[in-house]
PDB file of N, CA and C in Angstrom:
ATOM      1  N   UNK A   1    -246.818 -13.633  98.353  1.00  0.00           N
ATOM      2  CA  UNK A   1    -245.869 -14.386  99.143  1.00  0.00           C
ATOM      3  C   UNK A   1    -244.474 -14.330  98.522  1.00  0.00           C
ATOM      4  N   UNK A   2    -244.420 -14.569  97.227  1.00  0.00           N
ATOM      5  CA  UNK A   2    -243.458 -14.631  96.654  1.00  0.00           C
ATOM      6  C   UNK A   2    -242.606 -12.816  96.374  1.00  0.00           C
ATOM      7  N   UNK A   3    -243.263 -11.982  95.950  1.00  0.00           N
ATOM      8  CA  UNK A   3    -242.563 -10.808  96.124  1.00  0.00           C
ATOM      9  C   UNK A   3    -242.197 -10.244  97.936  1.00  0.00           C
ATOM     10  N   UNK A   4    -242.832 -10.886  98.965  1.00  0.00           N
ATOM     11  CA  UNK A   4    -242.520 -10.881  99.936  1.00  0.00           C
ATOM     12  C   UNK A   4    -240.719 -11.269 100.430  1.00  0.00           C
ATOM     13  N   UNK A   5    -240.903 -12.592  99.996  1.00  0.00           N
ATOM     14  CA  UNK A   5    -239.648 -13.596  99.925  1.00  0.00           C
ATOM     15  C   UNK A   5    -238.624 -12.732  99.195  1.00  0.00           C
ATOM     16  N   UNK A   6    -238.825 -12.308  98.464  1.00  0.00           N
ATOM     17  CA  UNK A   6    -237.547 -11.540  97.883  1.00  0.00           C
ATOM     18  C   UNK A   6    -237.336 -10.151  97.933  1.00  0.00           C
ATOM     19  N   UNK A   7    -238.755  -9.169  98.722  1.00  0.00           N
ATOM     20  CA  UNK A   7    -238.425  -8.421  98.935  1.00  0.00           C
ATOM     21  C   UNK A   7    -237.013  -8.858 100.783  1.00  0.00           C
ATOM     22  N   UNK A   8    -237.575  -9.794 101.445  1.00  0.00           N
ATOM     23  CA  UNK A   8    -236.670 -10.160 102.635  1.00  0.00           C
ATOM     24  C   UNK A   8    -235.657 -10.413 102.082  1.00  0.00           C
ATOM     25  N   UNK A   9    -235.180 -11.090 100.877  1.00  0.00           N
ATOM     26  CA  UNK A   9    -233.953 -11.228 100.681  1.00  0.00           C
ATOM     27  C   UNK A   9    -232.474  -9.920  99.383  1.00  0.00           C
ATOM     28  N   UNK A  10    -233.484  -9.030  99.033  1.00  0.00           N
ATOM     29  CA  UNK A  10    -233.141  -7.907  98.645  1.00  0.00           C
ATOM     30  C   UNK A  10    -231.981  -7.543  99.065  1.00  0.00           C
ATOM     31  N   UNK A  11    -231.623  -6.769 100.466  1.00  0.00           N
ATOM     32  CA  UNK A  11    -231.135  -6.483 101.162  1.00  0.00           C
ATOM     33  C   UNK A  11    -229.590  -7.323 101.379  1.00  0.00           C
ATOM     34  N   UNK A  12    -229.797  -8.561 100.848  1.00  0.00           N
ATOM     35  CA  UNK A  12    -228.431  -9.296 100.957  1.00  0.00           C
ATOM     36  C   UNK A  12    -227.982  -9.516  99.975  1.00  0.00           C
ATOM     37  N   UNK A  13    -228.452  -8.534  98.557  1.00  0.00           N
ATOM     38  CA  UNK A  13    -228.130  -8.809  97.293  1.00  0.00           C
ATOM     39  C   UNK A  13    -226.931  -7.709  97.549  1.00  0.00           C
ATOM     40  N   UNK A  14    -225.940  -7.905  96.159  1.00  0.00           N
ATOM     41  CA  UNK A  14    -224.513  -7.192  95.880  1.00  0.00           C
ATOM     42  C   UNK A  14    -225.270  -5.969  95.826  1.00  0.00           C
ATOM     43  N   UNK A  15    -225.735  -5.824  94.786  1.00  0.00           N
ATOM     44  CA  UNK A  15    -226.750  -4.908  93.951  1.00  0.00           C
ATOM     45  C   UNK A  15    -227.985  -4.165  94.849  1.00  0.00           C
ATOM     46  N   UNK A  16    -228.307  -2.949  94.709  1.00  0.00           N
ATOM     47  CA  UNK A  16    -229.235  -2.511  95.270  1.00  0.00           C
ATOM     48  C   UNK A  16    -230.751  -2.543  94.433  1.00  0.00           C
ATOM     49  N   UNK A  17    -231.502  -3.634  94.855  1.00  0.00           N
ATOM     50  CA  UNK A  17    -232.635  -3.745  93.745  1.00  0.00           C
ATOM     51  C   UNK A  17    -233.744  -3.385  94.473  1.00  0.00           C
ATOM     52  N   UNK A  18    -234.282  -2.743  93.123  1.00  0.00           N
ATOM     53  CA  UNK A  18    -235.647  -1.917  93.740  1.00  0.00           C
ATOM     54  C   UNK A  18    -236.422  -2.516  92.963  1.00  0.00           C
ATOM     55  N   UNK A  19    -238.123  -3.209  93.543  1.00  0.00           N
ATOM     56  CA  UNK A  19    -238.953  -4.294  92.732  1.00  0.00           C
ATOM     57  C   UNK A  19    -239.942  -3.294  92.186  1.00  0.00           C
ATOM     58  N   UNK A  20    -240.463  -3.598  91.274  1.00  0.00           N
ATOM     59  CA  UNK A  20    -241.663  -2.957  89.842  1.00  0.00           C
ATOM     60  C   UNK A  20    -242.307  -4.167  89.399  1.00  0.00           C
ATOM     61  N   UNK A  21    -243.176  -4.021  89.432  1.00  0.00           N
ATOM     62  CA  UNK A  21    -244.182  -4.405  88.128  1.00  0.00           C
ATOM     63  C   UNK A  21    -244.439  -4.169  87.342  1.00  0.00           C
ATOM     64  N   UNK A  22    -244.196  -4.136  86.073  1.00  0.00           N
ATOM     65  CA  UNK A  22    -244.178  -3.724  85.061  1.00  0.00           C
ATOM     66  C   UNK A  22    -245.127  -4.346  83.814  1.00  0.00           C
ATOM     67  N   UNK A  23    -245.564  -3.737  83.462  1.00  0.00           N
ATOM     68  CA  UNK A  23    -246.500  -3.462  81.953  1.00  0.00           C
ATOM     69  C   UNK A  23    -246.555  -2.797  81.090  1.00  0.00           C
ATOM     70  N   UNK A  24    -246.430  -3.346  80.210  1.00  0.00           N
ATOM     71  CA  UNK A  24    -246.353  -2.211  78.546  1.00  0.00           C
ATOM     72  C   UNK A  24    -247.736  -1.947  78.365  1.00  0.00           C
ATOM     73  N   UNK A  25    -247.912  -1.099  77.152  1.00  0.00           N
ATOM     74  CA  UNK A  25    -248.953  -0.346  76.646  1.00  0.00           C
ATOM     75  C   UNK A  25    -250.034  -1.575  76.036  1.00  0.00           C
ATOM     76  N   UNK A  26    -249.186  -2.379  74.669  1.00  0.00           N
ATOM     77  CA  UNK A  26    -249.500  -3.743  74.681  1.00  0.00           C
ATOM     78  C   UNK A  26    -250.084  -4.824  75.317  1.00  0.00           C
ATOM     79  N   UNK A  27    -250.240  -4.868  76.701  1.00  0.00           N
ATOM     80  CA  UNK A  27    -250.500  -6.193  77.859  1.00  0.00           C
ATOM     81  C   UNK A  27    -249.280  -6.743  78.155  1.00  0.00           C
ATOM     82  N   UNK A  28    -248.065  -6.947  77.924  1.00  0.00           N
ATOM     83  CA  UNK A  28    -247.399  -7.345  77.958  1.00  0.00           C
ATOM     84  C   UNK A  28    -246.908  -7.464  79.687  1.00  0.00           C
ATOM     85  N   UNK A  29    -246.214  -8.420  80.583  1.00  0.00           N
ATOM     86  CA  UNK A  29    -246.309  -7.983  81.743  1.00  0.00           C
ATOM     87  C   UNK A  29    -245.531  -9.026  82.609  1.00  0.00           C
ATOM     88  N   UNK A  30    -244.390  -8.676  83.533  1.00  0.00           N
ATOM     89  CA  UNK A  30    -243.770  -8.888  84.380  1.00  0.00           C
ATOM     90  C   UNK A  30    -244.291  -8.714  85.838  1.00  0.00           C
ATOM     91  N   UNK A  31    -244.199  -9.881  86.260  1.00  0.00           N
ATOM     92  CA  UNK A  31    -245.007 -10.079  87.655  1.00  0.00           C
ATOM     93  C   UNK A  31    -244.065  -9.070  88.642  1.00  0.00           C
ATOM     94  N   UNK A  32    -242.636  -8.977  88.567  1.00  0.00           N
ATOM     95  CA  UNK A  32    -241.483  -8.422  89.324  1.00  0.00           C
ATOM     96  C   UNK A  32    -240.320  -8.284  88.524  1.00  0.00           C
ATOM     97  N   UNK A  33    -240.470  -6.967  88.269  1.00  0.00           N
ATOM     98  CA  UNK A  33    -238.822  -6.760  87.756  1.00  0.00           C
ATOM     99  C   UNK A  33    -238.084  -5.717  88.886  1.00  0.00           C
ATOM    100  N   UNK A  34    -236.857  -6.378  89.014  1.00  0.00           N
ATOM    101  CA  UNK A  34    -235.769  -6.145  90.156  1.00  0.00           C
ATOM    102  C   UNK A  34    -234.791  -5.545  88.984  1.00  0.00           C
ATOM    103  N   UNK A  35    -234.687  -4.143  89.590  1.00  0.00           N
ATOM    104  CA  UNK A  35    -233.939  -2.728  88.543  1.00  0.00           C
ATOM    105  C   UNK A  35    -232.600  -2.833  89.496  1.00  0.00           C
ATOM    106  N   UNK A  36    -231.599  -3.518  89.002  1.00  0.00           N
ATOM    107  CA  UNK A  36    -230.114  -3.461  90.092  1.00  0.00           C
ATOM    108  C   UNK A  36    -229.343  -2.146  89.453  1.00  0.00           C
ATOM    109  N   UNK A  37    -230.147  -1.278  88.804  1.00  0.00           N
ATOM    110  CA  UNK A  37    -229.095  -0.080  88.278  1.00  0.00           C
ATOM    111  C   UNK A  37    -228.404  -1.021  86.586  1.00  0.00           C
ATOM    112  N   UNK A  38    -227.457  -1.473  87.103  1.00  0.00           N
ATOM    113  CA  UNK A  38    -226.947  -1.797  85.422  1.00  0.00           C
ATOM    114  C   UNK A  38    -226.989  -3.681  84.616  1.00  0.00           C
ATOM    115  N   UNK A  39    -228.469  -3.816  86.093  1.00  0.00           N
ATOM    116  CA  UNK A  39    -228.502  -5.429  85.742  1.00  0.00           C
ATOM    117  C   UNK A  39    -230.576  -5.433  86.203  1.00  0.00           C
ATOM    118  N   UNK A  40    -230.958  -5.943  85.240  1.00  0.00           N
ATOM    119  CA  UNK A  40    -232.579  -5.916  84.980  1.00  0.00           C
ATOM    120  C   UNK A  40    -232.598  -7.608  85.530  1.00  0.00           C
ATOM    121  N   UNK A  41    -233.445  -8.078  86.527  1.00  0.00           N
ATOM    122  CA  UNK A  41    -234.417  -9.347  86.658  1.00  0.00           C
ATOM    123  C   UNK A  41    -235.376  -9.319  86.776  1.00  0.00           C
ATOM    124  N   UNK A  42    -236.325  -9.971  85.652  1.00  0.00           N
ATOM    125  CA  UNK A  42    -237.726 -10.197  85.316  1.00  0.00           C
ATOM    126  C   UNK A  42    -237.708 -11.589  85.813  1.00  0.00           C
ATOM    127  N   UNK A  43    -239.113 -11.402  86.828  1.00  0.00           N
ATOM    128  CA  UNK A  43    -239.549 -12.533  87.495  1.00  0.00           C
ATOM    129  C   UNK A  43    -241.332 -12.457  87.124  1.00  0.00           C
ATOM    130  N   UNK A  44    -241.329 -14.131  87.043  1.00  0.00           N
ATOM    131  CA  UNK A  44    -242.648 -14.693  86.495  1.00  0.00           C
ATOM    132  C   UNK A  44    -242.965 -15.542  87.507  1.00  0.00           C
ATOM    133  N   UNK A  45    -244.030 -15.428  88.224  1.00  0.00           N
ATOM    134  CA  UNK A  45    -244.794 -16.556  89.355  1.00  0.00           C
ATOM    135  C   UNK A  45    -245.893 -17.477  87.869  1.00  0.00           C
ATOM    136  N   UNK A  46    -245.639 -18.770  88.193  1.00  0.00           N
ATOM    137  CA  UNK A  46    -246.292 -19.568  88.097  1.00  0.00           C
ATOM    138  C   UNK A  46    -246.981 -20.250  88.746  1.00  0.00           C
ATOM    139  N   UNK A  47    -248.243 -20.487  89.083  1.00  0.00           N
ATOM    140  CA  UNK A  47    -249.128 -21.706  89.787  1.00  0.00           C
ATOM    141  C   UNK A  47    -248.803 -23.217  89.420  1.00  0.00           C
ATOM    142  N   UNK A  48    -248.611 -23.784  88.081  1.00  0.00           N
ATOM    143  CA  UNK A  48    -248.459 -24.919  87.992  1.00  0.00           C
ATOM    144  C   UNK A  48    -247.369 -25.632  88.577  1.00  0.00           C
ATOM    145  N   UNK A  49    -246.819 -26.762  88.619  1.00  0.00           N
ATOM    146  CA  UNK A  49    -246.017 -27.894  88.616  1.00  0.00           C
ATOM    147  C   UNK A  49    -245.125 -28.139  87.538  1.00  0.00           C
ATOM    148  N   UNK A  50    -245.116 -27.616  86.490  1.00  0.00           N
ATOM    149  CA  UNK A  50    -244.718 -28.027  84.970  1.00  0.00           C
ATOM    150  C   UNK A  50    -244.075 -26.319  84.570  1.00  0.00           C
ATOM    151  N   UNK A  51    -243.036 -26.400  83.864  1.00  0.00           N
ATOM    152  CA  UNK A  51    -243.056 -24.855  83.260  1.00  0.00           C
ATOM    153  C   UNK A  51    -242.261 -25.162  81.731  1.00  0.00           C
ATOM    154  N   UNK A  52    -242.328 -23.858  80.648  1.00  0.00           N
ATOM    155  CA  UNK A  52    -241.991 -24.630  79.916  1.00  0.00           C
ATOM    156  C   UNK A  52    -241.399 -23.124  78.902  1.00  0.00           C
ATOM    157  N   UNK A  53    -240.826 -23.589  77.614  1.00  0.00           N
ATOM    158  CA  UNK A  53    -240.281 -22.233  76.862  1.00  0.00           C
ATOM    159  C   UNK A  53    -241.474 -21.383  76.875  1.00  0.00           C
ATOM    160  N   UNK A  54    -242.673 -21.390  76.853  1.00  0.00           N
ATOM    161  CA  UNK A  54    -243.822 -20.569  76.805  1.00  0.00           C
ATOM    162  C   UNK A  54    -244.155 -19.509  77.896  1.00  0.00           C
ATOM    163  N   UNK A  55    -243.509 -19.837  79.003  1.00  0.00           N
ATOM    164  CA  UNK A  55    -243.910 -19.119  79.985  1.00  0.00           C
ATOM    165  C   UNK A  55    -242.417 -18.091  80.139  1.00  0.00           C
ATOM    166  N   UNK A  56    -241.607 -18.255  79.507  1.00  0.00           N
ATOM    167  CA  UNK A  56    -240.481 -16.931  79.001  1.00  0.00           C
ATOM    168  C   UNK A  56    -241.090 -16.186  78.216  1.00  0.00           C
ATOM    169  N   UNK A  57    -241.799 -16.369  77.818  1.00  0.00           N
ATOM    170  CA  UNK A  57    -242.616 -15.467  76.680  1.00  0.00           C
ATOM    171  C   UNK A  57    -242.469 -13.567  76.832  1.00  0.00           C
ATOM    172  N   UNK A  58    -242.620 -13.154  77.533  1.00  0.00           N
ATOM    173  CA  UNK A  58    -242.754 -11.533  77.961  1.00  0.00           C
ATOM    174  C   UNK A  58    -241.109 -11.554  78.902  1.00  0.00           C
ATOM    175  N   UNK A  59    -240.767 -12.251  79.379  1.00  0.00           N
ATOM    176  CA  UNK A  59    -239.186 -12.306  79.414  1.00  0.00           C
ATOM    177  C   UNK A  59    -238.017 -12.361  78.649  1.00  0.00           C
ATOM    178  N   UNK A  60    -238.168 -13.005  77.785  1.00  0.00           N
ATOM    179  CA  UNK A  60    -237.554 -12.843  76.222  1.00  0.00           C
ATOM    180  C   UNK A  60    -237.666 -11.689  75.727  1.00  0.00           C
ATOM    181  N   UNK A  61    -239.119 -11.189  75.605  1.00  0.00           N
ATOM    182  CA  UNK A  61    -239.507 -10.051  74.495  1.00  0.00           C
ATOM    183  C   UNK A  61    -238.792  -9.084  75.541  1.00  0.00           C
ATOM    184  N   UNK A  62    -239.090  -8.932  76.616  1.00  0.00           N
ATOM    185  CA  UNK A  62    -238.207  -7.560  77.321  1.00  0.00           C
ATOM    186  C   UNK A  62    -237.039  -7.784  77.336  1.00  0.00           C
ATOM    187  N   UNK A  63    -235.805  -9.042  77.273  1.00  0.00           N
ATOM    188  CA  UNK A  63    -234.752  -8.401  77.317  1.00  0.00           C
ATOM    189  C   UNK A  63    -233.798  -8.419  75.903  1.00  0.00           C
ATOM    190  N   UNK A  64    -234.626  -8.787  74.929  1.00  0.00           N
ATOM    191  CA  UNK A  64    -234.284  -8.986  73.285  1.00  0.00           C
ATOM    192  C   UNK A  64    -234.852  -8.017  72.435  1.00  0.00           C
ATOM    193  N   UNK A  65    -236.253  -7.517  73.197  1.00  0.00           N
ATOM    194  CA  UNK A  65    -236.941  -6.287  71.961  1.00  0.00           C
ATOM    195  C   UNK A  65    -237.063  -5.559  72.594  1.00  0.00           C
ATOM    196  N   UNK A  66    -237.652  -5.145  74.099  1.00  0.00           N
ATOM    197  CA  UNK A  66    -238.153  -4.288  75.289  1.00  0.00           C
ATOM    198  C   UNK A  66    -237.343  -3.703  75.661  1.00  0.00           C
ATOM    199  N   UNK A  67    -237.893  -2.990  76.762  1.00  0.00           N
ATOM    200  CA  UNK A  67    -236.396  -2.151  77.177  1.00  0.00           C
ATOM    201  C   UNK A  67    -236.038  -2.479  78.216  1.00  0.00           C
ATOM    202  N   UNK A  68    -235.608  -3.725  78.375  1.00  0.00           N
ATOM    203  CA  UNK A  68    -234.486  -4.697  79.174  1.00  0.00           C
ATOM    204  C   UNK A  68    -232.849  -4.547  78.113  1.00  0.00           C
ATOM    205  N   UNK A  69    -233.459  -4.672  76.525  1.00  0.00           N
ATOM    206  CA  UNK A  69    -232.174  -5.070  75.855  1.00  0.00           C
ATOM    207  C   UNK A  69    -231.076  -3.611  76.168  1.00  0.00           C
ATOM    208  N   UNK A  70    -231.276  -2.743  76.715  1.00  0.00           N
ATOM    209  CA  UNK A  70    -229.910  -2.370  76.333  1.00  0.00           C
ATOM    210  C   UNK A  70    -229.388  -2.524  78.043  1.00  0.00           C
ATOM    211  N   UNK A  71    -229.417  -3.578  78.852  1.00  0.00           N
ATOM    212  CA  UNK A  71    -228.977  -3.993  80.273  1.00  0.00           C
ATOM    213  C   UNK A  71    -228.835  -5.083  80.276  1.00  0.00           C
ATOM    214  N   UNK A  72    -228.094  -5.400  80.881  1.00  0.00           N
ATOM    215  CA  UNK A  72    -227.700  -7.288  81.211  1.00  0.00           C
ATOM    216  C   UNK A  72    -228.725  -7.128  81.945  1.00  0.00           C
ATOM    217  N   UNK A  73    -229.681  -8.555  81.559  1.00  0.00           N
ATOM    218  CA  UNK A  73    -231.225  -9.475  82.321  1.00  0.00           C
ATOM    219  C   UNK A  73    -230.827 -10.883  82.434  1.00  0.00           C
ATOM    220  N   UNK A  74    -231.587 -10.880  83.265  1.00  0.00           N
ATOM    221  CA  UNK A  74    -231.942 -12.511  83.500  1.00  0.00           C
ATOM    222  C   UNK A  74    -233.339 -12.289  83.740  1.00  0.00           C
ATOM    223  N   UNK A  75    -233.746 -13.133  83.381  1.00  0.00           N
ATOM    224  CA  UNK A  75    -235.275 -14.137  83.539  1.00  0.00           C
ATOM    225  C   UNK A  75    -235.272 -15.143  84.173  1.00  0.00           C
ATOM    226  N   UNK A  76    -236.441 -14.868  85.485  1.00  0.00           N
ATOM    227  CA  UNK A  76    -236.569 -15.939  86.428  1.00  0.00           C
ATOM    228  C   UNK A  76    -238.336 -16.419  86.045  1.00  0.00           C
ATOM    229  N   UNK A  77    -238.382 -17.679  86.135  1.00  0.00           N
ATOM    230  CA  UNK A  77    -239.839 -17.982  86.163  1.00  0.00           C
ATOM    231  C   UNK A  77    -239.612 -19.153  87.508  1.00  0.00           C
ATOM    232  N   UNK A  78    -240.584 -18.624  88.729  1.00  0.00           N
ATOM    233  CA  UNK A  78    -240.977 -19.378  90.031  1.00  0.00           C
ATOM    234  C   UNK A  78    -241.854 -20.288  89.820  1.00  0.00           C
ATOM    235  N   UNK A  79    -241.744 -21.592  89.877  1.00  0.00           N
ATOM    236  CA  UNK A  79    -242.804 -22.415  89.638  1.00  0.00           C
ATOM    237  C   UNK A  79    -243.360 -23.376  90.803  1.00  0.00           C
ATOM    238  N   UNK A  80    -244.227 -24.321  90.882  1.00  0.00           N
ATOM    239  CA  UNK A  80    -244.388 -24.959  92.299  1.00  0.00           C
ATOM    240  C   UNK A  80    -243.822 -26.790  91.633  1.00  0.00           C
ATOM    241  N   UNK A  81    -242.931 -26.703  91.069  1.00  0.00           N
ATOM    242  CA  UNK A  81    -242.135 -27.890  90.361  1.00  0.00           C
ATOM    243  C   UNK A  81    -240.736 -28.133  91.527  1.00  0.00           C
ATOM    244  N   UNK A  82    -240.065 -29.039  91.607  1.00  0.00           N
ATOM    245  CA  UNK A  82    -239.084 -29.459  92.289  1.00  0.00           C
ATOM    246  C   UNK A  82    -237.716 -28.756  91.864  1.00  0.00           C
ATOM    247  N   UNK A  83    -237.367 -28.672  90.982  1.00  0.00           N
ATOM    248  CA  UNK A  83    -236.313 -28.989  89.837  1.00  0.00           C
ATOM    249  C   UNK A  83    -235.916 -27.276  89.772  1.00  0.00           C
ATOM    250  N   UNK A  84    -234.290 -27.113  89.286  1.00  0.00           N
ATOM    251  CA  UNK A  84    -234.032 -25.790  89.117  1.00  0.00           C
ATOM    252  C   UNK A  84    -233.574 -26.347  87.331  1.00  0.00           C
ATOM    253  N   UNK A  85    -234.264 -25.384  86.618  1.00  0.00           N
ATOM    254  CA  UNK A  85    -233.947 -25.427  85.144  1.00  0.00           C
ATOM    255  C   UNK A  85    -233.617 -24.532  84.480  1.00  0.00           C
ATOM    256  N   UNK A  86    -232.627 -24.961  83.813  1.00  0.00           N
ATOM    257  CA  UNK A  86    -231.995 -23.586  82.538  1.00  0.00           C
ATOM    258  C   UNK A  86    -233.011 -23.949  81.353  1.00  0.00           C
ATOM    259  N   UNK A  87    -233.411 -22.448  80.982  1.00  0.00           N
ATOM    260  CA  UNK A  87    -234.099 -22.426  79.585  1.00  0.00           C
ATOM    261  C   UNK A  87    -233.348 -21.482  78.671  1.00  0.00           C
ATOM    262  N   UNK A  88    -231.676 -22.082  78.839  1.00  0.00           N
ATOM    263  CA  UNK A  88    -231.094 -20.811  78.003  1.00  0.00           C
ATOM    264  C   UNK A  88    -230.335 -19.720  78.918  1.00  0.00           C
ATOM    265  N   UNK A  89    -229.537 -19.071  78.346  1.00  0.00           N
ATOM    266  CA  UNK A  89    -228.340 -18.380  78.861  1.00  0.00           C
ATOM    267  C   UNK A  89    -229.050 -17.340  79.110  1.00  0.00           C
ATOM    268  N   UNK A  90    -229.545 -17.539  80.451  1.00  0.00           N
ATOM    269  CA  UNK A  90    -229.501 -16.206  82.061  1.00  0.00           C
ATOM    270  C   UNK A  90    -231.219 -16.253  82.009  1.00  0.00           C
ATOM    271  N   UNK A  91    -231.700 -17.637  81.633  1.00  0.00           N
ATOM    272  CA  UNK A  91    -233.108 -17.705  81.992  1.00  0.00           C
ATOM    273  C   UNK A  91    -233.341 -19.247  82.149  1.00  0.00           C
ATOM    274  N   UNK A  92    -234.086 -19.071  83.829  1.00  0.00           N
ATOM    275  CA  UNK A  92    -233.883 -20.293  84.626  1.00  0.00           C
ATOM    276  C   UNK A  92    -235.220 -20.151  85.336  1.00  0.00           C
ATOM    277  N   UNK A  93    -235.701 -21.383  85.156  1.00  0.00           N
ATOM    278  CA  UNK A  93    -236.941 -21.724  86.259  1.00  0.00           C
ATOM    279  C   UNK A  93    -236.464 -22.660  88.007  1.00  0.00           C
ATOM    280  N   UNK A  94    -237.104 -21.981  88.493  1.00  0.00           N
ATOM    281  CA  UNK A  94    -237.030 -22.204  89.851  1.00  0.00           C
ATOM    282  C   UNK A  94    -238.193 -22.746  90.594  1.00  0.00           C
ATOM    283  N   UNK A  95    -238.026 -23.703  91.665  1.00  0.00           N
ATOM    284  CA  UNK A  95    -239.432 -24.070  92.194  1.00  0.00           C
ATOM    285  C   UNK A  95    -239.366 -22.975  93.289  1.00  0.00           C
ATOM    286  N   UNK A  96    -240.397 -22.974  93.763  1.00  0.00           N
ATOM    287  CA  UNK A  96    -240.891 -21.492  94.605  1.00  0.00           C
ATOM    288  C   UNK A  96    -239.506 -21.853  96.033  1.00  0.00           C
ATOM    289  N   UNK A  97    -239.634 -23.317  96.365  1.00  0.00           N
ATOM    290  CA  UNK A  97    -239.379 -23.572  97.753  1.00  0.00           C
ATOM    291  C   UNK A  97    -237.593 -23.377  97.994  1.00  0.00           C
ATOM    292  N   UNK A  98    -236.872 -22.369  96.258  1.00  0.00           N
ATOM    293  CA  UNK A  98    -235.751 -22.483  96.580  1.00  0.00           C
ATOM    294  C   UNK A  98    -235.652 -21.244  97.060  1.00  0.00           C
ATOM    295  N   UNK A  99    -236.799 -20.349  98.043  1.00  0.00           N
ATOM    296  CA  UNK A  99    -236.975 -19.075  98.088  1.00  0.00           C
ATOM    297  C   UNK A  99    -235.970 -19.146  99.758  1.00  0.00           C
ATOM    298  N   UNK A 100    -236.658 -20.377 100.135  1.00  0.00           N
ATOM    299  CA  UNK A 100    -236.546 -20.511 101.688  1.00  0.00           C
ATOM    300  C   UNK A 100    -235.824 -22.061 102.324  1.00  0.00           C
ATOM    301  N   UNK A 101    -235.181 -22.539 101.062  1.00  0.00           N
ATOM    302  CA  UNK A 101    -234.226 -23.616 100.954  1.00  0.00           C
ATOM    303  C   UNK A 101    -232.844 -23.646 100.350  1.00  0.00           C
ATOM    304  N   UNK A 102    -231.620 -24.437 100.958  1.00  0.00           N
ATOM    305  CA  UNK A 102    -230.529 -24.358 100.369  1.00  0.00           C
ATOM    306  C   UNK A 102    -230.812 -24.681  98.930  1.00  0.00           C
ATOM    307  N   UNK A 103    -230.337 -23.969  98.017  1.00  0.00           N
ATOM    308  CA  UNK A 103    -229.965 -24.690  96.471  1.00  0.00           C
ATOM    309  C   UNK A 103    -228.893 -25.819  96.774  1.00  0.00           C
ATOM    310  N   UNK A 104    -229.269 -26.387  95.651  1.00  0.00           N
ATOM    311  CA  UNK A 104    -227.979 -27.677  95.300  1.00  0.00           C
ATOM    312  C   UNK A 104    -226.774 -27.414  94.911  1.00  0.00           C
ATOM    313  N   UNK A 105    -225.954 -26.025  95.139  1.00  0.00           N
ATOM    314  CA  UNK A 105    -225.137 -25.510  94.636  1.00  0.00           C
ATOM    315  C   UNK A 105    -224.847 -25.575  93.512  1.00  0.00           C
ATOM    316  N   UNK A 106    -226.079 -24.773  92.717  1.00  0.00           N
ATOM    317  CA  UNK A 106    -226.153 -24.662  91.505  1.00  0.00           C
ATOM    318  C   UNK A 106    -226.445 -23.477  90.701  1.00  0.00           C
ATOM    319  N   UNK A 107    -226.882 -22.607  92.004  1.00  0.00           N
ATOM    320  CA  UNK A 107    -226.794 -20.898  91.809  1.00  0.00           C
ATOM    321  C   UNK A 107    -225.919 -20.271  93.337  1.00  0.00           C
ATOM    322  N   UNK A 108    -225.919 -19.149  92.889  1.00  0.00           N
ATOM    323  CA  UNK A 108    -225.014 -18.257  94.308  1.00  0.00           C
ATOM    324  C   UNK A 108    -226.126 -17.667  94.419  1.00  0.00           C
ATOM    325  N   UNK A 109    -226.184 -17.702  95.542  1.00  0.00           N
ATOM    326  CA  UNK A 109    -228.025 -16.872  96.681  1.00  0.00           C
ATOM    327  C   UNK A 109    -227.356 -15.603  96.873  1.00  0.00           C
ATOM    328  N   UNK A 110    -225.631 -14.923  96.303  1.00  0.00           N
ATOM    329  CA  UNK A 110    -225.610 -13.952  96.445  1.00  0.00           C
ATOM    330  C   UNK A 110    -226.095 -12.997  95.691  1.00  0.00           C
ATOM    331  N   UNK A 111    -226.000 -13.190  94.411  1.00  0.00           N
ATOM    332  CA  UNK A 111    -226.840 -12.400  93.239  1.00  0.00           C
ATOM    333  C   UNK A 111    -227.256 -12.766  92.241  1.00  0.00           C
ATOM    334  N   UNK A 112    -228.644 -12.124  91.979  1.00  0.00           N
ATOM    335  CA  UNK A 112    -229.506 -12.178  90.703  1.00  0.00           C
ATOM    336  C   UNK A 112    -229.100 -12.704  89.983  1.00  0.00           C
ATOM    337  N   UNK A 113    -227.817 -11.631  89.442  1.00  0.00           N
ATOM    338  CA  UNK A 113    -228.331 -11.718  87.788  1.00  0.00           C
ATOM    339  C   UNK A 113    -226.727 -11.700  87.826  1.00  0.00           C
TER     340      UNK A 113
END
């Protein structure tokens, strides 16, 4: 559902992003990474209500050790929580329902990253 939702909203990004899933050799693993050419977003679906520094975990490591670091990233983790949260500069949790709802004007729905 959720790579659905953003594959529909793709198309109205600045950036031309093409979605991957991605996995290292390791296990390591990104539910959706959106390749904008010279800007990387790693997206994490969550089931719970709650999200927390732990679930950046393989978002961090790709854009600090992986090969996200030599591209400007952001890290998105989708959660089923209310609340839009910064966990740190250009990694933010989102509840799923800001897929198909105004934000609080607190991000631009024009681009990613």
């Amino acid at each position: 559902f959720i790579l659905n939702e953003i594959q529909r909203a793709a198309p109205l990004q600045v950036a031309d992003f093409r979605l991957y899933l991605w996995r290292s050799p390791d296990q390591r693993e990104i539910d959706i990474l959106a390749d904008g050419g010279a800007s990387l977003v790693g997206i994490e679906v969550k089931a719970s209500a709650a999200v927390g520094k732990d679930d950046f975990r393989h978002l961090d490591w790709f854009g600090s050790e992986g090969p996200g670091r030599t591209r400007a990233f952001t890290g998105i983790v989708f959660y089923m929580g209310e609340r839009m949260l910064s966990f740190g500069e250009k990694r933010f949790a989102l509840p799923v329902s800001s897929l198909w709802s105004k934000a609080n004007g607190t991000t631009d729905s024009k681009s990613w990253a």
